[in-house]
C-alpha atoms as a PDB file:
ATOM      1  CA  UNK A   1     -18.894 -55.755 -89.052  1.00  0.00           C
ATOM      2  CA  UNK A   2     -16.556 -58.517 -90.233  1.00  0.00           C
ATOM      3  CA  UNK A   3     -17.387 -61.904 -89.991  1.00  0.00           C
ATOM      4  CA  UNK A   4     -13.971 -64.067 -90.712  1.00  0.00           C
ATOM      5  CA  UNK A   5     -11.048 -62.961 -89.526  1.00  0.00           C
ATOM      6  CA  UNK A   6      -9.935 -62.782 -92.936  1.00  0.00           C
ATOM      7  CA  UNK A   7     -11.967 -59.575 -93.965  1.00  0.00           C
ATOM      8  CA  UNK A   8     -10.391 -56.744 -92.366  1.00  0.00           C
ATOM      9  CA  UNK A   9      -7.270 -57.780 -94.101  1.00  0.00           C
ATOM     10  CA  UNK A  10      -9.033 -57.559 -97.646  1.00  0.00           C
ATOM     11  CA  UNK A  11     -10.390 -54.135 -96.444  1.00  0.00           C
ATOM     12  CA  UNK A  12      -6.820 -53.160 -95.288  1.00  0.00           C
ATOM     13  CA  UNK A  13      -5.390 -54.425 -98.242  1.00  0.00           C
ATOM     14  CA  UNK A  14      -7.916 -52.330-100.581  1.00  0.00           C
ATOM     15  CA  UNK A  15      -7.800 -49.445 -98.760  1.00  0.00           C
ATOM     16  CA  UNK A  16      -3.782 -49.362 -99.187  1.00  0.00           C
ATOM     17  CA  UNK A  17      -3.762 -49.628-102.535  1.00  0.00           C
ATOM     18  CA  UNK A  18      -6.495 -47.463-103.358  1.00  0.00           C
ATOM     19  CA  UNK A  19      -4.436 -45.208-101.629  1.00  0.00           C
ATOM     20  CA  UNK A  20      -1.249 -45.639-104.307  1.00  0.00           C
ATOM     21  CA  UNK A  21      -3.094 -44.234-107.064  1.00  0.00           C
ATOM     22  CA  UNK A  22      -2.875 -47.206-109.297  1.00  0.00           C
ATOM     23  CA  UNK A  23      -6.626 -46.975-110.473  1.00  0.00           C
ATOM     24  CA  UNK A  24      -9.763 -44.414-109.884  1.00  0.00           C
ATOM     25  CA  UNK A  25     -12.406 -44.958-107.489  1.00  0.00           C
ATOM     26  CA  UNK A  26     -14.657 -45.520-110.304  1.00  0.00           C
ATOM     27  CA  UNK A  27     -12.318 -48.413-111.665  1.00  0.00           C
ATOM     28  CA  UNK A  28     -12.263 -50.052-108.606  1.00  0.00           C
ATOM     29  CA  UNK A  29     -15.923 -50.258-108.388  1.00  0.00           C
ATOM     30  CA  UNK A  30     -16.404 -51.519-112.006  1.00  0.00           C
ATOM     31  CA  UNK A  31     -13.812 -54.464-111.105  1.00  0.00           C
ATOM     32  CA  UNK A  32     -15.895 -55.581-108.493  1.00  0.00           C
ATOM     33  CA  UNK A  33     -19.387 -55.476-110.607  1.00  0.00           C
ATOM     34  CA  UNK A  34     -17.681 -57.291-113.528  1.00  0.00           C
ATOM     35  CA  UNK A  35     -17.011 -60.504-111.606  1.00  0.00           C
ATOM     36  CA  UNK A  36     -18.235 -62.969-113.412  1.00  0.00           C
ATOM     37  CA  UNK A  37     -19.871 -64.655-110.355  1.00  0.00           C
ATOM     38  CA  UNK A  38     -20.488 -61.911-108.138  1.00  0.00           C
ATOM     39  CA  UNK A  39     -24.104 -62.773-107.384  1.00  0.00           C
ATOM     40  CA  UNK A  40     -22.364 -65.512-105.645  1.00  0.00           C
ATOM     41  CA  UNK A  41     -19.880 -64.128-103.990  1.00  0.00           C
ATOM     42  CA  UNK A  42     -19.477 -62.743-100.021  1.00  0.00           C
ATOM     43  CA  UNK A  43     -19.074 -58.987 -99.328  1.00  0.00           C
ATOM     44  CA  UNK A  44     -15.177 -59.617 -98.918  1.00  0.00           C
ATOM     45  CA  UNK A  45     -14.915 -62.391-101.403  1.00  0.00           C
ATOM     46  CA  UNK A  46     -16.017 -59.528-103.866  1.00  0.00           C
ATOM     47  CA  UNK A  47     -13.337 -57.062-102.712  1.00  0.00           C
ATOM     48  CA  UNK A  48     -10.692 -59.583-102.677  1.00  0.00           C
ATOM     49  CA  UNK A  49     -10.916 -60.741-106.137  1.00  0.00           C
ATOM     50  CA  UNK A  50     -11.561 -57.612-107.213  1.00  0.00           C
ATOM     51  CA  UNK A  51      -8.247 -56.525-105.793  1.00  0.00           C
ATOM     52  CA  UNK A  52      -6.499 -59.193-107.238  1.00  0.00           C
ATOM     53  CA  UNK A  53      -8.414 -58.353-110.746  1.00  0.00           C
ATOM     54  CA  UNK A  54      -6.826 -54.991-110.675  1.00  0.00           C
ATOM     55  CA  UNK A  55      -3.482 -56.115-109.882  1.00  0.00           C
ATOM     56  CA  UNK A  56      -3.037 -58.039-112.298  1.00  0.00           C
ATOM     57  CA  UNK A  57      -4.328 -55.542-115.115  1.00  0.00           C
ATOM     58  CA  UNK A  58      -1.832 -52.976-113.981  1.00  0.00           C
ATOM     59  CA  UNK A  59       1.238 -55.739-114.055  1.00  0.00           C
ATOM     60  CA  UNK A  60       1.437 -55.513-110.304  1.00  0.00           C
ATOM     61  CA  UNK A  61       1.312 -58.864-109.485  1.00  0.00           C
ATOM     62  CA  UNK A  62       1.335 -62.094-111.771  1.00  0.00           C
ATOM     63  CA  UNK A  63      -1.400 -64.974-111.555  1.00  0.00           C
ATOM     64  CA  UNK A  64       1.644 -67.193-110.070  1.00  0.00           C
ATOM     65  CA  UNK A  65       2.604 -64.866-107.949  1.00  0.00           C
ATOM     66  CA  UNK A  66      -0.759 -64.741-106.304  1.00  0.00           C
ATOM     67  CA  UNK A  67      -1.374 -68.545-106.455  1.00  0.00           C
ATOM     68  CA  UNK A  68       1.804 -69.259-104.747  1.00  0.00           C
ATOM     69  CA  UNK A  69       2.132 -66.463-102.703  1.00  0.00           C
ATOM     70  CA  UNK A  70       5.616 -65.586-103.790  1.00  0.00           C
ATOM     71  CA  UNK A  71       7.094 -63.219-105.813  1.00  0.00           C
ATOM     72  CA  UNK A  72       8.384 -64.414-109.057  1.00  0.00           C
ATOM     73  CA  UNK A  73      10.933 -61.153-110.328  1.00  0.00           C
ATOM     74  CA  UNK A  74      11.559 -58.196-109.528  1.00  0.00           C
ATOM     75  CA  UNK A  75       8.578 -56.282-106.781  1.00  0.00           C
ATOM     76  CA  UNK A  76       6.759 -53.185-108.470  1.00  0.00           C
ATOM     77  CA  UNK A  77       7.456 -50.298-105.661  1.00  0.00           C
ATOM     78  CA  UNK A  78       4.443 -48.164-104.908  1.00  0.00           C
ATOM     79  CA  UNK A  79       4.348 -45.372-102.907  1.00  0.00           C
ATOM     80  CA  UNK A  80       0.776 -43.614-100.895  1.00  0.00           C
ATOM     81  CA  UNK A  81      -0.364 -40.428-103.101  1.00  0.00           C
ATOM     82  CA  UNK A  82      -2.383 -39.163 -99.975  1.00  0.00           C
ATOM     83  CA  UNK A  83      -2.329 -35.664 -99.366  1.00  0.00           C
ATOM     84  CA  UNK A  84      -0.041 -34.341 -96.439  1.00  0.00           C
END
């Protein structure tokens, strides 16, 4: 299913914060088909920088933050919205 060691993270990663309610299904999808270069792109590669898109939209995350992998302020708390 996977092939670098990488891509379950990005799924992971997705998955979790699909699951904070922080954008629709349907928004999730259209950040991945509005890559600029996703006819290039891998599978994963699409997912990841469509994560990334979407975190930075909703002020999650800052473009430093994501090149340097540090966080620059104050972390934006987010908490599962999944059904008990």
């Amino acid at each position: 299913m996977f092939h670098a060691a990488w891509e379950p993270r990005v799924l992971a990663m997705t998955l979790a914060m699909g699951a904070t309610g922080q954008w629709t299904i349907d928004a999730s999808r259209a950040a991945r088909e509005t890559l600029s270069d996703y006819r290039d792109l891998s599978y994963y590669a699409i997912w990841l920088l469509a994560l990334e898109k979407l975190l930075i939209e909703r002020d999650l995350v800052t473009p430093a933050e994501l090149a340097t992998g540090r966080v620059f302020g104050r972390a934006t708390e987010t908490r599962p919205r999944l059904a008990r």
